[in-house]
PDB file of N, CA and C in Angstrom:
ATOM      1  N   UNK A   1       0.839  -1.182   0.000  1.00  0.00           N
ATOM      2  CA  UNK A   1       0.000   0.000   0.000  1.00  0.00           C
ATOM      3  C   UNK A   1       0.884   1.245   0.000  1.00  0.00           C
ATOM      4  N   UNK A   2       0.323   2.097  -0.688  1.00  0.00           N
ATOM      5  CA  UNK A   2       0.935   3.759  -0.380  1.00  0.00           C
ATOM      6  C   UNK A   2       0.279   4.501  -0.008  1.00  0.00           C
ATOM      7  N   UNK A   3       0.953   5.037   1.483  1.00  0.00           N
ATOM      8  CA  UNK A   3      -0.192   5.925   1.952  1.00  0.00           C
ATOM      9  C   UNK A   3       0.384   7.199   2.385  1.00  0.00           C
ATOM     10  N   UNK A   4      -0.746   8.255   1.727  1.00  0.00           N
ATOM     11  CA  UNK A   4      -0.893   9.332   1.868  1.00  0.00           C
ATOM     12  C   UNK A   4      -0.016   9.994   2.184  1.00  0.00           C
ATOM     13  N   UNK A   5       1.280  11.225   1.474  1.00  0.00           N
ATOM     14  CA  UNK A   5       1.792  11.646   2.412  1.00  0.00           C
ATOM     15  C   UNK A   5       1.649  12.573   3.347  1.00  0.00           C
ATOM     16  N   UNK A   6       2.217  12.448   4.384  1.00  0.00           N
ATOM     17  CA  UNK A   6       1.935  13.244   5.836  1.00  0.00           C
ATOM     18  C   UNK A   6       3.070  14.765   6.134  1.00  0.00           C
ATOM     19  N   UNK A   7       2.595  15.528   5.666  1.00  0.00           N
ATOM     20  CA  UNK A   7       3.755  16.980   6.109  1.00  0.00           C
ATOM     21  C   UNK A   7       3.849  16.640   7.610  1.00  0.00           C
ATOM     22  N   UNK A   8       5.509  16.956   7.651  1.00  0.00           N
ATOM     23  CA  UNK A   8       5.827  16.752   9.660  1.00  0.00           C
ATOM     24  C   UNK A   8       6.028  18.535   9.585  1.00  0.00           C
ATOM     25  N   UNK A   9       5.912  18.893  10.476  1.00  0.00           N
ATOM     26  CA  UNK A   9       5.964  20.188  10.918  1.00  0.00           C
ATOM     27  C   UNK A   9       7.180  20.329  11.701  1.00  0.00           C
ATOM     28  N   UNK A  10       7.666  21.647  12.460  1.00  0.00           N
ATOM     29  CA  UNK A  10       8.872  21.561  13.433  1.00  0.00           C
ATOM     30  C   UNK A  10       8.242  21.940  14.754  1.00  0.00           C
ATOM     31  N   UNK A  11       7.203  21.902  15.052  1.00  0.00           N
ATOM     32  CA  UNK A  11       6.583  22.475  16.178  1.00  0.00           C
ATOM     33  C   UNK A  11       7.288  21.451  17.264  1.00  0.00           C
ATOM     34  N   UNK A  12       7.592  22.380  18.653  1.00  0.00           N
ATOM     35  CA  UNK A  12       8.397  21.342  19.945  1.00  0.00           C
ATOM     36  C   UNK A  12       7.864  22.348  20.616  1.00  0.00           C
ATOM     37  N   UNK A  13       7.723  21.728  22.045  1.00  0.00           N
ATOM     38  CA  UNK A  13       7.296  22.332  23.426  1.00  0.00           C
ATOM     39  C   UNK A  13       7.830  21.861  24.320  1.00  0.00           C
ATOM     40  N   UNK A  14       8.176  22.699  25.656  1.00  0.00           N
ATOM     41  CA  UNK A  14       8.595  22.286  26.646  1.00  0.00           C
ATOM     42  C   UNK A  14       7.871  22.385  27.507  1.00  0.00           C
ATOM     43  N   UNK A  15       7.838  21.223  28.142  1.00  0.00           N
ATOM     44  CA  UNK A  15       6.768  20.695  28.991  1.00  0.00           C
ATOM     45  C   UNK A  15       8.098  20.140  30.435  1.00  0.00           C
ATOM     46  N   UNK A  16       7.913  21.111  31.315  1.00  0.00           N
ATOM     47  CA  UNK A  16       8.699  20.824  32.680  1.00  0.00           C
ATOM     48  C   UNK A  16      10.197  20.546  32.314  1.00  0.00           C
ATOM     49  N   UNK A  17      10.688  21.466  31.521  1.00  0.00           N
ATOM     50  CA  UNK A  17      11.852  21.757  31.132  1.00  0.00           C
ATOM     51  C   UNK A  17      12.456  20.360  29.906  1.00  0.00           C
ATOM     52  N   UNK A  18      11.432  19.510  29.580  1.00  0.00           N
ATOM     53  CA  UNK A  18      12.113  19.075  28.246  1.00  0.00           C
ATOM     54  C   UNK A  18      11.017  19.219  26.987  1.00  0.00           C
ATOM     55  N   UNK A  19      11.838  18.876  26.125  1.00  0.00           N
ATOM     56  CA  UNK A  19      11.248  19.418  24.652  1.00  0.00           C
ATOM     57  C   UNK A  19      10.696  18.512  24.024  1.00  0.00           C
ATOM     58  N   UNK A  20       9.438  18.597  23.257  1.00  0.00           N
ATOM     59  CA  UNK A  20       8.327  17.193  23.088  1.00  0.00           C
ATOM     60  C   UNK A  20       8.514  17.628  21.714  1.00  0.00           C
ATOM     61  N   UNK A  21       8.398  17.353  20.818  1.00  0.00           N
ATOM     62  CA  UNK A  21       8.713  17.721  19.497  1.00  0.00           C
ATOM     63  C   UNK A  21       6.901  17.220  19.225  1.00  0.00           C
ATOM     64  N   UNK A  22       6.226  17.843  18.511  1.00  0.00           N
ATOM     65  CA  UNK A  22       4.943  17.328  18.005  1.00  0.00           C
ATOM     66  C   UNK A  22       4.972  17.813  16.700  1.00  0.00           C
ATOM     67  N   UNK A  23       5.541  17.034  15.562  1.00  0.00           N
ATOM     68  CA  UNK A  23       5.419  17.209  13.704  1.00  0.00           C
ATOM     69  C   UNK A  23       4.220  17.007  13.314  1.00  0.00           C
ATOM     70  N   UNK A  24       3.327  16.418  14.125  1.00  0.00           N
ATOM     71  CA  UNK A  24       1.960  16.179  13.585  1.00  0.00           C
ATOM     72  C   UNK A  24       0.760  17.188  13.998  1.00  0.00           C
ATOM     73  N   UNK A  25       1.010  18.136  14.838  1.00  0.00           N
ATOM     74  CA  UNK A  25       0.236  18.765  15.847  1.00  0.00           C
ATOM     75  C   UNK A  25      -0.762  19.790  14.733  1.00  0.00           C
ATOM     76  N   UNK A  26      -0.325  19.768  13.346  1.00  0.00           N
ATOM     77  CA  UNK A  26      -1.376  19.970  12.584  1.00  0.00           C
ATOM     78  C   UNK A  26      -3.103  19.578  11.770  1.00  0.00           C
ATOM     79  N   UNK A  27      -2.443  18.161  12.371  1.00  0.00           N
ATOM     80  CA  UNK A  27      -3.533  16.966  11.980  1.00  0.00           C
ATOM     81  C   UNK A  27      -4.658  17.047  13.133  1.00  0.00           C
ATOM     82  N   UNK A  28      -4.573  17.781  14.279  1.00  0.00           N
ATOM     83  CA  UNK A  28      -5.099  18.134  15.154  1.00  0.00           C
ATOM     84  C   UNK A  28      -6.348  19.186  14.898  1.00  0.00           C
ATOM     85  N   UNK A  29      -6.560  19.479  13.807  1.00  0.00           N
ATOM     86  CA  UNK A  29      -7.394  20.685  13.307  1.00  0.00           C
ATOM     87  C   UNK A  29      -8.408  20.005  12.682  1.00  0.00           C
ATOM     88  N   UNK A  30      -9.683  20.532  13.234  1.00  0.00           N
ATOM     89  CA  UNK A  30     -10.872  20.315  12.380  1.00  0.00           C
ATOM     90  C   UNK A  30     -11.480  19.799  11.322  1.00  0.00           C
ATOM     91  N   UNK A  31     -11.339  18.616  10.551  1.00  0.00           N
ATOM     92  CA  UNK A  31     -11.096  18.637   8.736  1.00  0.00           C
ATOM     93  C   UNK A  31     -12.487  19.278   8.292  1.00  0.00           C
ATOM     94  N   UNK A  32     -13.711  19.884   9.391  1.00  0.00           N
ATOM     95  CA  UNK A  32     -14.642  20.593   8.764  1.00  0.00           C
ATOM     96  C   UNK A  32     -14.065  22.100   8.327  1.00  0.00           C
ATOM     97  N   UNK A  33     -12.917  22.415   8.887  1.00  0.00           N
ATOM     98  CA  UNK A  33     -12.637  23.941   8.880  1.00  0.00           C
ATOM     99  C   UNK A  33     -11.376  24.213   8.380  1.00  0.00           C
ATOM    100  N   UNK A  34     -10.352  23.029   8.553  1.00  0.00           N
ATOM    101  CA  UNK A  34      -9.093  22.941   7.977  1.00  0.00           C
ATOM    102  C   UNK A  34      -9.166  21.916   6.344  1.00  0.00           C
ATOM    103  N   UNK A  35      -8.781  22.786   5.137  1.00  0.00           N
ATOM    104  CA  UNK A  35      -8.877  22.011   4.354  1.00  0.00           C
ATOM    105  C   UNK A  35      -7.889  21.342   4.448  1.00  0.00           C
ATOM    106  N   UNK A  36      -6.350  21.100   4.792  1.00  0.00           N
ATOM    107  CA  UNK A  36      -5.574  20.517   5.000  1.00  0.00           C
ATOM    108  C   UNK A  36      -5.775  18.894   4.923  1.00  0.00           C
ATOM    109  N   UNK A  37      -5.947  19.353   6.290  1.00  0.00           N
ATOM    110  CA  UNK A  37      -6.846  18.124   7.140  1.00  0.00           C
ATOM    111  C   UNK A  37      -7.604  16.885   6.281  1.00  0.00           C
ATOM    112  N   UNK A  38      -8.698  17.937   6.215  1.00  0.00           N
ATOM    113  CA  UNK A  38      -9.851  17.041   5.084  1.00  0.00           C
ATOM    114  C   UNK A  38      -9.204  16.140   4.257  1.00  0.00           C
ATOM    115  N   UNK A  39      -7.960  17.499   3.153  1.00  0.00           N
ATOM    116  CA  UNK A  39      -7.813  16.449   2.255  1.00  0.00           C
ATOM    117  C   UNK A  39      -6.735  14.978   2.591  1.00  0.00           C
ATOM    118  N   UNK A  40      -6.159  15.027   3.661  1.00  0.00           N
ATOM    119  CA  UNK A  40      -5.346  13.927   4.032  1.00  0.00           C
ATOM    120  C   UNK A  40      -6.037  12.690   4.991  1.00  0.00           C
ATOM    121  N   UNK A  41      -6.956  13.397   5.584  1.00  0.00           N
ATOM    122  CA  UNK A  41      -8.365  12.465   6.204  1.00  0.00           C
ATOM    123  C   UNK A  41      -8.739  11.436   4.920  1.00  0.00           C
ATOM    124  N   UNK A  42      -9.431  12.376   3.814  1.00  0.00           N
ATOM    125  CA  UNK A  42     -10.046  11.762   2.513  1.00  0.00           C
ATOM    126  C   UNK A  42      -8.952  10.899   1.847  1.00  0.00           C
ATOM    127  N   UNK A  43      -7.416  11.262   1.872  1.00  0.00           N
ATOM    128  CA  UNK A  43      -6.297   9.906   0.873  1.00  0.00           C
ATOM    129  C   UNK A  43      -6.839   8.765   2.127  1.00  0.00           C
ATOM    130  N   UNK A  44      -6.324   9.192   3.409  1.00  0.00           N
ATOM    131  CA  UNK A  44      -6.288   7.857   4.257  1.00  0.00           C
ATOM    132  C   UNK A  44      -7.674   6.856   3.952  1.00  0.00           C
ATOM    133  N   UNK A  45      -8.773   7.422   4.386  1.00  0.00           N
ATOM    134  CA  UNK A  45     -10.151   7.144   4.026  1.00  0.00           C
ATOM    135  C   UNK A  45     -10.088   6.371   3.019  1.00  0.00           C
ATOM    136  N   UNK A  46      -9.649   6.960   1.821  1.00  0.00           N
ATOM    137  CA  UNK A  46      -9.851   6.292   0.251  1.00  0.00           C
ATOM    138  C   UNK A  46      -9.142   4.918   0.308  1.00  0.00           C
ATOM    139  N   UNK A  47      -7.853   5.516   0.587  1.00  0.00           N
ATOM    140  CA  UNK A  47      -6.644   3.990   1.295  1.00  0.00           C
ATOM    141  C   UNK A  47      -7.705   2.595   1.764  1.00  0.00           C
ATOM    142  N   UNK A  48      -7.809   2.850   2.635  1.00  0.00           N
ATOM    143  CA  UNK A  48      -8.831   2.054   3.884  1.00  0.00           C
ATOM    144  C   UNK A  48      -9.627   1.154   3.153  1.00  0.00           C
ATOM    145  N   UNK A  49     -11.158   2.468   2.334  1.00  0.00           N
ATOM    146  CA  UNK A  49     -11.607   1.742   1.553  1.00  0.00           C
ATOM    147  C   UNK A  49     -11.408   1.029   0.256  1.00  0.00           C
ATOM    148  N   UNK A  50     -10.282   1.031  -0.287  1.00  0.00           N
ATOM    149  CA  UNK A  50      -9.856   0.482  -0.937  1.00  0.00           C
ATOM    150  C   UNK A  50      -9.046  -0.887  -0.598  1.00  0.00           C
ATOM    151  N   UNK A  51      -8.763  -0.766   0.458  1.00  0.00           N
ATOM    152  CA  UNK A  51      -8.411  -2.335   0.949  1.00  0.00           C
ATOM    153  C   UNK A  51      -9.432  -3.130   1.093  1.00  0.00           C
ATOM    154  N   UNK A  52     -10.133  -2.662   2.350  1.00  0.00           N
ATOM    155  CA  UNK A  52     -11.178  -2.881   3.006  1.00  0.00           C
ATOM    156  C   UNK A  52     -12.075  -3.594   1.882  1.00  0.00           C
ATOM    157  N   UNK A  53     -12.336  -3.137   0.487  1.00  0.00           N
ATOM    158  CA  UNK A  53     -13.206  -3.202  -0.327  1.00  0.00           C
ATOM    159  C   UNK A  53     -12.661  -4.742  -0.699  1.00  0.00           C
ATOM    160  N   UNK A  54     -11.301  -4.930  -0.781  1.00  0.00           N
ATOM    161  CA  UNK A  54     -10.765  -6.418  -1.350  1.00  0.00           C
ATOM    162  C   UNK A  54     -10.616  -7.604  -0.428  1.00  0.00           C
ATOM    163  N   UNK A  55     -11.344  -7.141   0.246  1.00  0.00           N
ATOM    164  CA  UNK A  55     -11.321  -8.286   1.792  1.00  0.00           C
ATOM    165  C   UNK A  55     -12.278  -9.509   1.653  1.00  0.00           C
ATOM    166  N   UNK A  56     -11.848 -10.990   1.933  1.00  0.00           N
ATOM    167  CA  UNK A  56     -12.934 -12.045   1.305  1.00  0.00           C
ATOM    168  C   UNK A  56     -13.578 -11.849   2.396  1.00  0.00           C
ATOM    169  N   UNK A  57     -15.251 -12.365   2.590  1.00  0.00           N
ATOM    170  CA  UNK A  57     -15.752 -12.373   3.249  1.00  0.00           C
ATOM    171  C   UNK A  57     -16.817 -10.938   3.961  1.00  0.00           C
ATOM    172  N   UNK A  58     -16.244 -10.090   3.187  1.00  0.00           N
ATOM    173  CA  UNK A  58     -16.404  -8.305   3.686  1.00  0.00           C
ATOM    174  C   UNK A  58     -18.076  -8.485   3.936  1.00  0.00           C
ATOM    175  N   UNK A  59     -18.818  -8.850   2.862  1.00  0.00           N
ATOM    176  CA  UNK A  59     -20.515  -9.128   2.376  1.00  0.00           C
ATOM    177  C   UNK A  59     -21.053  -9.738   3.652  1.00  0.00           C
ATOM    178  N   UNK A  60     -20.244 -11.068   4.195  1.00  0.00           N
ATOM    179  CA  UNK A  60     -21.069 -11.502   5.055  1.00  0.00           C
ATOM    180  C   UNK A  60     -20.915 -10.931   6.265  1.00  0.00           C
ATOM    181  N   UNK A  61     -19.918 -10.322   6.535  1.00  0.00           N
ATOM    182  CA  UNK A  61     -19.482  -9.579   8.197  1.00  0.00           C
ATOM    183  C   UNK A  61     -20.446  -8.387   8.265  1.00  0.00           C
ATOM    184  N   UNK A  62     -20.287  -7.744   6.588  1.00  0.00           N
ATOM    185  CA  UNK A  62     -21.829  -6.658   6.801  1.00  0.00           C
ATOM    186  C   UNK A  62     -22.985  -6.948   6.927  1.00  0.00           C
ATOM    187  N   UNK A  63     -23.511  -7.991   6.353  1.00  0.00           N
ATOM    188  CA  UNK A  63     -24.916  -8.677   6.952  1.00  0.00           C
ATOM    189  C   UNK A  63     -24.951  -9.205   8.510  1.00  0.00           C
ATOM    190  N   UNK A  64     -24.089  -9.531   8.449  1.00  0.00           N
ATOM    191  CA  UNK A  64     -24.095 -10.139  10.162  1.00  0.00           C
ATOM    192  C   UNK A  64     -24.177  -9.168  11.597  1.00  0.00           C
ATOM    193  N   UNK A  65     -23.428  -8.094  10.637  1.00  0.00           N
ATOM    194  CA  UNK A  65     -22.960  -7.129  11.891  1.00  0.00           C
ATOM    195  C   UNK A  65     -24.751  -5.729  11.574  1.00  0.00           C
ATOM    196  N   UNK A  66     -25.302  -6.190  10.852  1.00  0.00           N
ATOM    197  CA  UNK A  66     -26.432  -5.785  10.576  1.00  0.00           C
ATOM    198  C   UNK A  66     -27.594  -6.418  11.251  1.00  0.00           C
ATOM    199  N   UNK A  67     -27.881  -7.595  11.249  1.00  0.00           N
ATOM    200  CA  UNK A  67     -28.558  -8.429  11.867  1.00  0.00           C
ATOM    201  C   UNK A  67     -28.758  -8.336  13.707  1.00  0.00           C
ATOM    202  N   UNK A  68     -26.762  -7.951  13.926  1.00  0.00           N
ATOM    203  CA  UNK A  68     -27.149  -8.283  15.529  1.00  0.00           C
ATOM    204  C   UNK A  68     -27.471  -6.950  15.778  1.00  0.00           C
ATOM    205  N   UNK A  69     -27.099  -5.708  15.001  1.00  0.00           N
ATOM    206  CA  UNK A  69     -27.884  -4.640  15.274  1.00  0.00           C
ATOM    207  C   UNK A  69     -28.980  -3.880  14.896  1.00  0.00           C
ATOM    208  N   UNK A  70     -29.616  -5.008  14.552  1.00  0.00           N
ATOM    209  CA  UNK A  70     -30.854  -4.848  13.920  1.00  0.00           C
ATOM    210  C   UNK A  70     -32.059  -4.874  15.339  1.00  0.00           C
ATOM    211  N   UNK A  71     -31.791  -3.827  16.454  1.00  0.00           N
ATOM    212  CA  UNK A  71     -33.000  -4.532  17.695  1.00  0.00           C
ATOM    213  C   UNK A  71     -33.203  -3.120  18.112  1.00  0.00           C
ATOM    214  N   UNK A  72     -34.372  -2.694  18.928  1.00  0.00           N
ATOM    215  CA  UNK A  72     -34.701  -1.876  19.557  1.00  0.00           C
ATOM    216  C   UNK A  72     -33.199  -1.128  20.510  1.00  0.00           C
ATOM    217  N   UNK A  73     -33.285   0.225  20.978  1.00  0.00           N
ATOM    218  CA  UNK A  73     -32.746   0.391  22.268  1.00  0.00           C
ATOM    219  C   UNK A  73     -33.299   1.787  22.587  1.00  0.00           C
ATOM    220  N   UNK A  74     -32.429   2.422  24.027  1.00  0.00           N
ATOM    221  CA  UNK A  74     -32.973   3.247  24.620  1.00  0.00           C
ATOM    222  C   UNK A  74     -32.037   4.147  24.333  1.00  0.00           C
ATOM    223  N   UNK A  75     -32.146   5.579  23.873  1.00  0.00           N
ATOM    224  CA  UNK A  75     -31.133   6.488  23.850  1.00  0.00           C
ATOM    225  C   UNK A  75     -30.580   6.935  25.396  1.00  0.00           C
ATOM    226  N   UNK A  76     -29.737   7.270  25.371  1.00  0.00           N
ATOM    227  CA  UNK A  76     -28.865   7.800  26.468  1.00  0.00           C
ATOM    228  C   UNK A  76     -30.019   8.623  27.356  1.00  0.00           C
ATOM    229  N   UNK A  77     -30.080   8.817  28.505  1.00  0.00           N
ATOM    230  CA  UNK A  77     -30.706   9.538  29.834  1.00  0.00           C
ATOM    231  C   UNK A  77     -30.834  10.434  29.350  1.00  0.00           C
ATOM    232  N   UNK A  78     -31.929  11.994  29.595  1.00  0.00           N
ATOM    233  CA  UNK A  78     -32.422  13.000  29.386  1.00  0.00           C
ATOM    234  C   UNK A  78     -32.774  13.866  30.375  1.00  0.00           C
ATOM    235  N   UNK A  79     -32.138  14.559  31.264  1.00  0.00           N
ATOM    236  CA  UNK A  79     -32.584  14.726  32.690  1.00  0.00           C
ATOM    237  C   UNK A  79     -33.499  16.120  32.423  1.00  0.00           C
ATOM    238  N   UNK A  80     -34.714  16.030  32.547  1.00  0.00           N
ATOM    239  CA  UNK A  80     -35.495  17.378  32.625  1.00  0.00           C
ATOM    240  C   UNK A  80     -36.534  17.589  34.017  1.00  0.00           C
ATOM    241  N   UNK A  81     -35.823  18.866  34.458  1.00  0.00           N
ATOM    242  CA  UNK A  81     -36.334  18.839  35.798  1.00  0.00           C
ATOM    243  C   UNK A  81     -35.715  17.508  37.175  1.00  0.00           C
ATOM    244  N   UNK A  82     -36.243  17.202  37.639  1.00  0.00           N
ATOM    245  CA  UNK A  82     -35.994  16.194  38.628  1.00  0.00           C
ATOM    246  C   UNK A  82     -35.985  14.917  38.364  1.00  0.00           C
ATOM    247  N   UNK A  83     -36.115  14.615  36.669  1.00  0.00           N
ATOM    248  CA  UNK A  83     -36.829  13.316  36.369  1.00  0.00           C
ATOM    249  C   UNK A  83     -35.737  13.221  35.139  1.00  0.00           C
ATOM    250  N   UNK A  84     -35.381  11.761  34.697  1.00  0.00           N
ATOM    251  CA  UNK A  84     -34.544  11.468  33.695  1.00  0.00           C
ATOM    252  C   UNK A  84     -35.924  10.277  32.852  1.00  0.00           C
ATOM    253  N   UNK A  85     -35.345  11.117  31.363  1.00  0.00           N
ATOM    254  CA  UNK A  85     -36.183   9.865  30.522  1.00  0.00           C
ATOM    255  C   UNK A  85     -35.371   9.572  29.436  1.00  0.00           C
ATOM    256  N   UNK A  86     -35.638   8.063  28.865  1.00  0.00           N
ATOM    257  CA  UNK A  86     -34.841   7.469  27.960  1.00  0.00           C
ATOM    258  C   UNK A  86     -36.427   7.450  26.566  1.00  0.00           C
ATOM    259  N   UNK A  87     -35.549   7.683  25.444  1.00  0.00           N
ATOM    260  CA  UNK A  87     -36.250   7.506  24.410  1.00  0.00           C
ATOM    261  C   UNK A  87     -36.222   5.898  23.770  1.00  0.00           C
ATOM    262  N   UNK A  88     -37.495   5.488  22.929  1.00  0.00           N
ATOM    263  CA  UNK A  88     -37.223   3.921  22.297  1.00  0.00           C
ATOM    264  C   UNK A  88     -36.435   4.623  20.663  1.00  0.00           C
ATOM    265  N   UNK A  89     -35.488   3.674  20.401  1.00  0.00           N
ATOM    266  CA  UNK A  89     -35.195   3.547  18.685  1.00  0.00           C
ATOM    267  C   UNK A  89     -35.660   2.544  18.551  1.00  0.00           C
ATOM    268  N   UNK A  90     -36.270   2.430  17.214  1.00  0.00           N
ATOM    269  CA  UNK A  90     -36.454   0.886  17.096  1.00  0.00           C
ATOM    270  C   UNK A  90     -35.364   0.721  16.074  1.00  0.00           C
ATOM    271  N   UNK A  91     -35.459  -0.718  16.050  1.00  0.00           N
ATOM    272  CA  UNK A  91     -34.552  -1.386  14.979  1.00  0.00           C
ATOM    273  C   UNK A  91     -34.528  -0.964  13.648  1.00  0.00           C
ATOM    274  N   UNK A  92     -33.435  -0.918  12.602  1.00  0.00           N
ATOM    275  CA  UNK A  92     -33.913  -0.747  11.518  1.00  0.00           C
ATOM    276  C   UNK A  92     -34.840  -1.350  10.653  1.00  0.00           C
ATOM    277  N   UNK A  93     -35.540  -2.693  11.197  1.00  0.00           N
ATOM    278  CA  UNK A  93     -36.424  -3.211  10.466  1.00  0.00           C
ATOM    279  C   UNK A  93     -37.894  -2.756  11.240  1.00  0.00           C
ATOM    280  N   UNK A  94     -37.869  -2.022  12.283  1.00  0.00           N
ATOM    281  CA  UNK A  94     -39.202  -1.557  12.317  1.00  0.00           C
ATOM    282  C   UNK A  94     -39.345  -2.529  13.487  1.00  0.00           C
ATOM    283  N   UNK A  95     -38.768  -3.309  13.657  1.00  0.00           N
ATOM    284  CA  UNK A  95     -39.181  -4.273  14.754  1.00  0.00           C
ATOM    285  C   UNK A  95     -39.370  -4.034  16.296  1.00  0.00           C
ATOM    286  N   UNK A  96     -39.964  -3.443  16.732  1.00  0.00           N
ATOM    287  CA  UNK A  96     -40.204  -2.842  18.124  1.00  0.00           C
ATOM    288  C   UNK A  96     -39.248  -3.440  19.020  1.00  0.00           C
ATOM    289  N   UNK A  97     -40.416  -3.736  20.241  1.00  0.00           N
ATOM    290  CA  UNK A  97     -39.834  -4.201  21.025  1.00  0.00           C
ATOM    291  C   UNK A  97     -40.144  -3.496  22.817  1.00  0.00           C
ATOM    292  N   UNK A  98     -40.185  -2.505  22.265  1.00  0.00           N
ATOM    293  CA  UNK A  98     -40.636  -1.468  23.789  1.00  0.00           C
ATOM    294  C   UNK A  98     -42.265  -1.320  23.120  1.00  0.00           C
ATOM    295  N   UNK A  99     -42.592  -1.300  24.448  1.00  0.00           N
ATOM    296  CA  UNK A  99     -44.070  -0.941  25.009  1.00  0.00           C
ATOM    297  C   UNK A  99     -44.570   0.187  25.048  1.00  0.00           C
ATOM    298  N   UNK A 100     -45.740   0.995  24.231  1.00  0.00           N
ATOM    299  CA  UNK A 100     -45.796   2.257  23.836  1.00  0.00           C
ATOM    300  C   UNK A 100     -46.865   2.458  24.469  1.00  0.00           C
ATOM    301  N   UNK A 101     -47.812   1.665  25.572  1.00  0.00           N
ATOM    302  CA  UNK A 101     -48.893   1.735  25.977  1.00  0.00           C
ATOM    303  C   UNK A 101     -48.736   2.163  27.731  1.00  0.00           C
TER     304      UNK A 101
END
């Protein structure tokens, strides 16, 4: 594979009197706001899926890994006022599961 190249920067800091060198401390930026970013996010990304894409078996790990998350759940706690409430998702097949009554 060839991947993406990465600009190192010279940025160093001293942190309790020694010097941390951080060449990457650019990759640290936003890729919604840094185009930089984005576009070296998007080679890696492309990389990835392009392996990823030649993998035997890829079809059935996505059905499978579809299936076991194919079920109802509760979104994360909601605290309003003195009282916390959880919302239902249902599954992507519509398949309930929580009690609406």
């Amino acid at each position: 594979m060839i991947y993406p190249k990465t600009r190192r920067s010279e940025v160093v800091e001293t942190h309790f009197g020694t010097d941390v060198a951080d060449p990457y401390r650019w990759l640290e930026g936003d890729a919604r706001t840094h185009p930089e970013v984005a576009e070296w996010a998007r080679g890696q990304n492309d990389l990835a899926r392009s392996h990823l894409a030649g993998l035997p078996g890829r079809d059935h790990f996505r059905q499978r890994l579809a299936q076991l998350s194919d079920h109802s759940q509760l979104t994360a706690p909601v605290k309003r006022g003195q009282r916390y409430f959880f919302y239902p998702k249902p599954g992507t097949s519509g398949s309930g599961g929580f009690s609406h009554a």
